[in-house]
Protein backbone atom coordinates (compact mmCIF):
# COMPACT_ATOMS: atom_id res chain seq x y z
CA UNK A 1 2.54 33.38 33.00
CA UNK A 2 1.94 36.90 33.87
CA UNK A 3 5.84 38.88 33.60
CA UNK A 4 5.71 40.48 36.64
CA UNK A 5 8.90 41.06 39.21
CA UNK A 6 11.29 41.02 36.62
CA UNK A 7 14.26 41.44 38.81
CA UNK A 8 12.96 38.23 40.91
CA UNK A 9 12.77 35.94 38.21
CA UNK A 10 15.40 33.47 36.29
CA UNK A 11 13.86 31.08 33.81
CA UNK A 12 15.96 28.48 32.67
CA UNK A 13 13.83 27.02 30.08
CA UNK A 14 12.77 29.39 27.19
CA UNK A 15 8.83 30.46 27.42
CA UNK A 16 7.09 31.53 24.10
CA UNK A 17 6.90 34.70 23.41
CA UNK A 18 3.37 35.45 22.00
CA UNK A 19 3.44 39.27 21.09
CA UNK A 20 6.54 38.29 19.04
CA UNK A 21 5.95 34.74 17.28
CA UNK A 22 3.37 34.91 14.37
CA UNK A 23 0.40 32.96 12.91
CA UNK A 24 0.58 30.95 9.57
CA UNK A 25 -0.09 34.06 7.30
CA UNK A 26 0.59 34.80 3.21
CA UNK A 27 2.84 37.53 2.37
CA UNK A 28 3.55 38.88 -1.30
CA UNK A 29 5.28 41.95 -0.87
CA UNK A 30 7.31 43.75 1.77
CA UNK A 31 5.80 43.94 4.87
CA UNK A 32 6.70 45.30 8.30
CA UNK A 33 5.14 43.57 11.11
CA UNK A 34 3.54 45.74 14.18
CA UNK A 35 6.12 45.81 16.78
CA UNK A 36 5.83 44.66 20.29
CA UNK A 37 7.70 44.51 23.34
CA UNK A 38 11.05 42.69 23.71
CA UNK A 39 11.00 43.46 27.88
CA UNK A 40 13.71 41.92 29.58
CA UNK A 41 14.72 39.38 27.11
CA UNK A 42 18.20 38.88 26.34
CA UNK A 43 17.47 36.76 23.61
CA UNK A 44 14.74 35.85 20.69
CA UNK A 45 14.98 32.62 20.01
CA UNK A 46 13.42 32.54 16.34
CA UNK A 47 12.39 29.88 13.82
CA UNK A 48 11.20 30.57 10.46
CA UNK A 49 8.54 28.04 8.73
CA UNK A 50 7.42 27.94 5.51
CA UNK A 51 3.51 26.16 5.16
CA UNK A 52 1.72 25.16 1.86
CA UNK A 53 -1.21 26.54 1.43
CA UNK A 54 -4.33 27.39 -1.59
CA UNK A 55 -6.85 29.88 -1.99
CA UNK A 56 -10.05 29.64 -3.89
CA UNK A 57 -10.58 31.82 -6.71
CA UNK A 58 -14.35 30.97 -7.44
CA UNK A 59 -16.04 32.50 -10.45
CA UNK A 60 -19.58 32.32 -9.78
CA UNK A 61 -19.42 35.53 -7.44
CA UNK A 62 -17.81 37.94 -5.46
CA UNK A 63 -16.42 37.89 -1.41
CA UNK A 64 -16.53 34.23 -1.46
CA UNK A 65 -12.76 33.06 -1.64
CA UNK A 66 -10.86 31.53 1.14
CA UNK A 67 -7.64 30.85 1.78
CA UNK A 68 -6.33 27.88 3.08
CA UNK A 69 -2.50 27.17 5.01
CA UNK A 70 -1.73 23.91 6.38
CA UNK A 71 -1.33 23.49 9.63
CA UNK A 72 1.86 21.79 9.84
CA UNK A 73 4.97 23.16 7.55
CA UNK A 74 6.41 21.84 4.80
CA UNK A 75 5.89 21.41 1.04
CA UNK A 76 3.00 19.59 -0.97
CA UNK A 77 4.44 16.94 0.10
CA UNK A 78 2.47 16.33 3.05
CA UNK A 79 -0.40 15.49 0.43
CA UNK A 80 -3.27 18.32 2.15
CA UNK A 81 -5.90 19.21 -0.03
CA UNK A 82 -9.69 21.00 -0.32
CA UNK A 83 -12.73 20.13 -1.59
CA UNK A 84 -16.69 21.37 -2.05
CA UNK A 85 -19.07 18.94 -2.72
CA UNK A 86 -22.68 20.14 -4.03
CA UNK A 87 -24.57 17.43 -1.98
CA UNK A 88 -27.48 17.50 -4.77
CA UNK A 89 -29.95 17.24 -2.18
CA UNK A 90 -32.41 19.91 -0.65
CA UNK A 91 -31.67 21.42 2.80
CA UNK A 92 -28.58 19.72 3.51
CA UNK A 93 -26.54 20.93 6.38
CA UNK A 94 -23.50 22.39 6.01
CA UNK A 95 -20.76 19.68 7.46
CA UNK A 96 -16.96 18.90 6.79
CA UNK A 97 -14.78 15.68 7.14
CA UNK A 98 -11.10 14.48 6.49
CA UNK A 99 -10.56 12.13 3.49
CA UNK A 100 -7.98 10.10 2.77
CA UNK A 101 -6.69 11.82 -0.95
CA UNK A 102 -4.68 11.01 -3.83
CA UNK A 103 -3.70 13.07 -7.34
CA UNK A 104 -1.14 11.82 -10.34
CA UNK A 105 -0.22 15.42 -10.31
CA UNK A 106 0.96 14.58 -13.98
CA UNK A 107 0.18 18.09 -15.46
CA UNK A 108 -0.97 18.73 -18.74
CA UNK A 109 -4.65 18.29 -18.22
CA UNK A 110 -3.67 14.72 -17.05
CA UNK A 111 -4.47 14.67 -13.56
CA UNK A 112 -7.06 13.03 -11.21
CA UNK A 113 -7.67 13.44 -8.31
CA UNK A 114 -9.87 10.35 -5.92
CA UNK A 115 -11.04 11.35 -2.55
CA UNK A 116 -11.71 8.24 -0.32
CA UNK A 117 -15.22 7.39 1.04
CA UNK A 118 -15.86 7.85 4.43
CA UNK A 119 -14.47 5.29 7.07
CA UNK A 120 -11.40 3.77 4.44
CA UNK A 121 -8.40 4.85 5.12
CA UNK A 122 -6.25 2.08 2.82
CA UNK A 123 -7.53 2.47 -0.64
CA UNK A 124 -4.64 2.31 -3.27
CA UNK A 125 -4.61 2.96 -6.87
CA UNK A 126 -2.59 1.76 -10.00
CA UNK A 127 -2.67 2.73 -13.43
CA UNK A 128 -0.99 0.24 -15.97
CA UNK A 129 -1.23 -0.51 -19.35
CA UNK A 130 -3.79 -3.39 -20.52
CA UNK A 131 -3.86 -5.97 -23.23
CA UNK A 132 -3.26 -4.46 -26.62
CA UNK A 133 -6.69 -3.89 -28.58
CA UNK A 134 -8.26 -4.34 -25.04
CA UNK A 135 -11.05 -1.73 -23.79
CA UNK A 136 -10.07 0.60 -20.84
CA UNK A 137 -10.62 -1.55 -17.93
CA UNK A 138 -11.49 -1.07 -14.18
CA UNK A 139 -10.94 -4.14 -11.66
CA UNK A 140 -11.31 -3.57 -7.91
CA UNK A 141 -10.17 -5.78 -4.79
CA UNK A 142 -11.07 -4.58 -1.67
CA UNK A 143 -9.92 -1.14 -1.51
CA UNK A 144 -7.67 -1.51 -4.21
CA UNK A 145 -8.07 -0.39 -7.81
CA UNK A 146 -6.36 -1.27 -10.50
CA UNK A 147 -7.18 0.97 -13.76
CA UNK A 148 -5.85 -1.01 -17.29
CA UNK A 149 -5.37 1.92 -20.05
CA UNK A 150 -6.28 1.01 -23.67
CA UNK A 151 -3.12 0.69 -26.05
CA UNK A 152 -2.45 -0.65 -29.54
CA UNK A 153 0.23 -3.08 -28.55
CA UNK A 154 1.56 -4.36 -25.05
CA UNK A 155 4.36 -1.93 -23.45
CA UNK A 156 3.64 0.96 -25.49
CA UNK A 157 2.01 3.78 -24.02
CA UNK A 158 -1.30 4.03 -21.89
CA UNK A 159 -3.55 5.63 -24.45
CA UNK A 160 -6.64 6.91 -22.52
CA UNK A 161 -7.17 10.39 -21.71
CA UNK A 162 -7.71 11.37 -18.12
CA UNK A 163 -11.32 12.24 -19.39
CA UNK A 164 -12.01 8.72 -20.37
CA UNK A 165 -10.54 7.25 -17.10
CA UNK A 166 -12.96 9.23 -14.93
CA UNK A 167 -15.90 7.98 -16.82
CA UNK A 168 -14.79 4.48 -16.55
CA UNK A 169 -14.25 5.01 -12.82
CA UNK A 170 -17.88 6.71 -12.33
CA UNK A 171 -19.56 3.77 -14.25
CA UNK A 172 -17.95 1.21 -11.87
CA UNK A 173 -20.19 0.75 -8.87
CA UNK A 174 -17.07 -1.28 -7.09
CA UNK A 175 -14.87 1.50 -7.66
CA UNK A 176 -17.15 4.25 -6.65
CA UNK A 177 -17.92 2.29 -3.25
CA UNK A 178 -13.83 2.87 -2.82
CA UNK A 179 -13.62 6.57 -3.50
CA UNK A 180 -15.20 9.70 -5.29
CA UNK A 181 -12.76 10.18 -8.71
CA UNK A 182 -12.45 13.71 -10.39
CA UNK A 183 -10.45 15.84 -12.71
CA UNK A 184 -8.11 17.62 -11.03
CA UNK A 185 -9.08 21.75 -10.77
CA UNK A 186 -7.86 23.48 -14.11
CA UNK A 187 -7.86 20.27 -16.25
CA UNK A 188 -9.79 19.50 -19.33
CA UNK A 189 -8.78 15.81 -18.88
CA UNK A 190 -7.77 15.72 -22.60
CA UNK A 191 -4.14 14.53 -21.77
CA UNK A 192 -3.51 11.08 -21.42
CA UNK A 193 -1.72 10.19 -17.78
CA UNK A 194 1.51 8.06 -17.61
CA UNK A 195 1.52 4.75 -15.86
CA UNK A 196 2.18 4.33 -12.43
CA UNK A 197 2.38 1.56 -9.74
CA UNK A 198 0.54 1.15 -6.57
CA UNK A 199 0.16 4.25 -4.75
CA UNK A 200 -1.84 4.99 -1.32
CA UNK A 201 -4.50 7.30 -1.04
CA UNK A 202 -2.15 9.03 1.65
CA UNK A 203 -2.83 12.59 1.69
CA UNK A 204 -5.39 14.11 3.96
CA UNK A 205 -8.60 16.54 2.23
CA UNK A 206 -10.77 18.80 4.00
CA UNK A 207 -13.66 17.85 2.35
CA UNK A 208 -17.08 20.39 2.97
CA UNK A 209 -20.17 19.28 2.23
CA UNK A 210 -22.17 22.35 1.27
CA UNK A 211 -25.44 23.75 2.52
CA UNK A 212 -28.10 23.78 0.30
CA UNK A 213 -32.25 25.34 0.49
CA UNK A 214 -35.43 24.17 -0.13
CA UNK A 215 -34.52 23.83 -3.99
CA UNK A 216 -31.04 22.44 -3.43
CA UNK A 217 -29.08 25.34 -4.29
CA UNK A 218 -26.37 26.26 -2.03
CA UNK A 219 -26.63 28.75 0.55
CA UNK A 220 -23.47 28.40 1.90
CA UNK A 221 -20.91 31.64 2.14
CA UNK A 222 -17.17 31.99 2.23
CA UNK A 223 -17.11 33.25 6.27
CA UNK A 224 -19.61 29.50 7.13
CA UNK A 225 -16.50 27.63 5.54
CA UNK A 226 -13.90 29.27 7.32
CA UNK A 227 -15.72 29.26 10.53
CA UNK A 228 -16.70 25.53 10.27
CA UNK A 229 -12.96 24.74 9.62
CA UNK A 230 -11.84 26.65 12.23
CA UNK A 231 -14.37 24.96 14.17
CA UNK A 232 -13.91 21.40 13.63
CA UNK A 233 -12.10 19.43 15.71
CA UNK A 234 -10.09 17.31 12.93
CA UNK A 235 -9.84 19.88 10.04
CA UNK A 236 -8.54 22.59 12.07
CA UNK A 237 -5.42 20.09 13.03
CA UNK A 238 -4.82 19.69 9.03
CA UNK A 239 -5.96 23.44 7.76
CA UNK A 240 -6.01 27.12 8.88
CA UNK A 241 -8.99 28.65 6.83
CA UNK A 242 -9.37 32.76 6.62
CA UNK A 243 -11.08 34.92 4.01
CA UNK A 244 -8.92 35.47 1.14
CA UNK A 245 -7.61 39.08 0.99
CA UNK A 246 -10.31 41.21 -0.65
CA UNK A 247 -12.81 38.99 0.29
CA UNK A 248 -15.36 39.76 3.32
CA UNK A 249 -16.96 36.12 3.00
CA UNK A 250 -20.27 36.96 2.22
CA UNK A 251 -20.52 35.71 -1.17
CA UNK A 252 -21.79 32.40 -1.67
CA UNK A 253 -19.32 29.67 -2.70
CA UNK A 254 -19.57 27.00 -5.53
CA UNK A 255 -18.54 23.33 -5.66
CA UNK A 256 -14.96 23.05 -5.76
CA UNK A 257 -12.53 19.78 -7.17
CA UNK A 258 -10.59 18.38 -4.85
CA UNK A 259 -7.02 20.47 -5.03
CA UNK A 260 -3.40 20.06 -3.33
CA UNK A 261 -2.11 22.99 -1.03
CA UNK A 262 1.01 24.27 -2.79
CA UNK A 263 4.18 25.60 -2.25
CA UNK A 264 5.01 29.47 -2.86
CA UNK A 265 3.94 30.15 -6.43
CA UNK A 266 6.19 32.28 -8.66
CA UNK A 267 9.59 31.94 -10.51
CA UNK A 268 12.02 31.54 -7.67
CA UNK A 269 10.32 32.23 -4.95
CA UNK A 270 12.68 33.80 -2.00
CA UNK A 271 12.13 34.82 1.53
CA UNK A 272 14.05 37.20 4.04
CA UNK A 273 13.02 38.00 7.31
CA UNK A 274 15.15 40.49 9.59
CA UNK A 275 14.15 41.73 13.03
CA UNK A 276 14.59 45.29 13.67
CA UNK A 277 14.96 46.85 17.52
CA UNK A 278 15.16 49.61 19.16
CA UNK A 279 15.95 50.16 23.02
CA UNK A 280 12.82 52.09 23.67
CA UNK A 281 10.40 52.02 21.06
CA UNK A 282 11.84 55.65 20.06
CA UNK A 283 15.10 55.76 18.99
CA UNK A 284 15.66 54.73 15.11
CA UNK A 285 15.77 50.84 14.78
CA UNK A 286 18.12 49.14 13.60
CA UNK A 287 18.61 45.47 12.03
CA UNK A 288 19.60 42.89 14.71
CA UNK A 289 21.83 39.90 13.11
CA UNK A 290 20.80 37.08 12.30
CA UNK A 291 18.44 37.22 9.63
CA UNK A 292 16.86 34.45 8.44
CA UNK A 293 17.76 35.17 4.44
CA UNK A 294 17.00 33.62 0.94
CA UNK A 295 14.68 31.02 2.21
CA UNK A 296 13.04 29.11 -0.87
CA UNK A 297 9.67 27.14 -0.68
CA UNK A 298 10.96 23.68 0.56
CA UNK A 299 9.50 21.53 3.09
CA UNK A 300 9.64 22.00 7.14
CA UNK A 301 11.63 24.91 9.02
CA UNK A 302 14.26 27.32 8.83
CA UNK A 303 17.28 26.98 11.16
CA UNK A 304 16.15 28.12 14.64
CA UNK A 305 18.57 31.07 15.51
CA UNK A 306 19.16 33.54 18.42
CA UNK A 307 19.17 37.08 18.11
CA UNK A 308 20.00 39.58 20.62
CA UNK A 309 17.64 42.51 21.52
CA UNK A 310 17.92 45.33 23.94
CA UNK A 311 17.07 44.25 27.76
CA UNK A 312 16.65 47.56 29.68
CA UNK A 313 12.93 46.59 29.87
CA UNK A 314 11.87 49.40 27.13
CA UNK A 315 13.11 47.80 24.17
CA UNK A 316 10.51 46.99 21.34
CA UNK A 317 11.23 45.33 17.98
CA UNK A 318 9.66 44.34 14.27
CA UNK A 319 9.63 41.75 11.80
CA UNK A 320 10.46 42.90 8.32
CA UNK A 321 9.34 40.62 5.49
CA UNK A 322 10.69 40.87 1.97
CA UNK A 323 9.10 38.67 -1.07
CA UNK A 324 11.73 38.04 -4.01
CA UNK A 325 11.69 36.15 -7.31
CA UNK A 326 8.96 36.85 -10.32
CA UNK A 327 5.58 36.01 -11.69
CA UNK A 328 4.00 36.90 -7.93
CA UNK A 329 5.35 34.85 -5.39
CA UNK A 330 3.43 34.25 -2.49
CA UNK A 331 4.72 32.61 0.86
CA UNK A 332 2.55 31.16 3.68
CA UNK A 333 4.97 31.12 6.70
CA UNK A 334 4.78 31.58 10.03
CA UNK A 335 7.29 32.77 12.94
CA UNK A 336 7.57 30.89 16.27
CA UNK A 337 9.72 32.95 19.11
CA UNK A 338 10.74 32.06 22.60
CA UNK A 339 12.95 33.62 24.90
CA UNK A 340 14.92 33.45 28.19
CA UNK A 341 15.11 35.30 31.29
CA UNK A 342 18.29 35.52 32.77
């Protein structure tokens, strides 16, 4: 509502505070927010949230990366992921849905990653080890599949490679009627995954279908998939697409496996976030207590805290970001603020 006749008003409950709460955003380095008006709040009332998040880093081209933040915080955990799919067809229009995903996240050039086909929603998977001297094997029951390694003897370990698992999974019609298999971004599928029991295809993947011309290459840039997730109305509830710093989105992007949002990259990652006031917007500013401080890429939100700020109805204030740890941390966070009249 408009914040007019201060002096008339008491608000009991606490109203956001748009100039002062901020967007999921990446930060890498020490940043000072623009500042904005405090008015005649007493009192921020200031979460801190950390998101996961991915950006592309395409190699056919230039401008073409995006960058990626899930919607709701918290880790990996929450199983979001990305995909581009070269439809293989001629003059196919750009389109996007939500997928039910899965990796084994096993590292190692080990992992797999199975997006499910449109419409299922309860596919599982299991990878166990099969009858010694038996082939690699791939049963399916309803939406459940059941992959049987190779091995020399019975409880040893699985011995096929993640390559050899994908191309059992793409020769088996049942399987592929279930869900669309991969290697995981980055692997060569050489390693040879560990067992595992039953697990649901659980996460969710943004999965864009790419545009293609008359000859069925792809015509589709990095600004048509940010604006189409932006635009649709079930992707933009998982994912917050932009164009990846640098990038102006007019290069044309490339098929891309399906890949997990992660949590801030780097060798201990750390974030501290302090506000700074000042009663008028002039006088020096100064660091108003609390701070949120040392916050480390784990799932959900920081402790909501209040913090005073001047409430002559001049005061403005600023949020000052610092990045710590090595090998290039990156954060995706985002700042929600309300406040009280009173």
């Amino acid at each position: 509502m408009p914040h007019t006749d201060w002096a008339e008003r008491y608000v009991a409950d606490p109203e956001t505070h748009v100039p002062a709460s901020v967007a999921p955003a990446l930060v890498s380095t020490t940043t000072t927010l623009a500042d904005f008006p405090v008015e005649h709040a007493k009192t921020l009332i200031a979460g801190l949230n950390i998101h996961a998040f991915y950006s592309t880093n395409l190699s056919n081209t230039t401008n073409n990366d995006v960058t990626f933040i899930a919607r709701t915080p918290g880790s990996t955990g929450t199983g979001d992921a990305v995909s581009y799919v070269d439809p293989g067809a001629n003059n196919a229009a750009l389109s996007c849905r939500v997928a039910k995903f899965l990796t084994m996240a096993q590292g190692s050039n080990k992992d797999l990653a199975f997006i499910a086909k449109p419409g299922i929603t309860d596919a599982t998977v299991t990878y166990q080890v099969g009858i010694a001297g038996a082939p690699l094997l791939i049963t399916v029951t309803g939406h459940d599949i059941v992959i049987q390694a190779k091995t020399t003897d019975p409880g040893l370990a699985a011995d096929s490679t993640a390559s050899e698992i994908l191309a059992a999974l793409l020769a088996s019609s049942a399987a592929l009627a279930v869900l669309t298999p991969s290697l995981a971004l980055g692997s060569s599928g050489a390693g040879k995954p560990s067992v595992f029991t039953v697990v649901s295809l659980a996460g969710n993947c943004v999965v864009v279908s790419l545009a293609t011309g008359v000859a069925g290459a792809i015509t589709t840039i990095g600004s048509d998939v940010v604006s189409l997730v932006n635009a649709d109305p079930v992707a933009s509830l998982i994912l917050i697409a932009s164009n990846k710093v640098g990038n102006d989105g007019t290069g044309l992007v490339a098929a891309l496996s399906a890949t997990p949002l992660i949590d801030a990259p780097g060798s201990n990652p750390t974030l501290d976030v302090k506000l700074q006031v000042s009663p008028d917007g002039v006088a020096a500013y100064y660091d108003a207590a609390p701070v949120f401080a040392q916050v480390v890429a784990i799932a959900g939100s920081g402790a909501v805290k209040g913090i005073p700020v001047p409430s002559n109805g001049n005061g403005r204030a600023k949020w000052v970001l610092t990045v710590g740890g090595s090998g290039s941390p990156i954060f995706a966070y985002s700042i929600p603020v309300t406040f009280r009249i009173l």
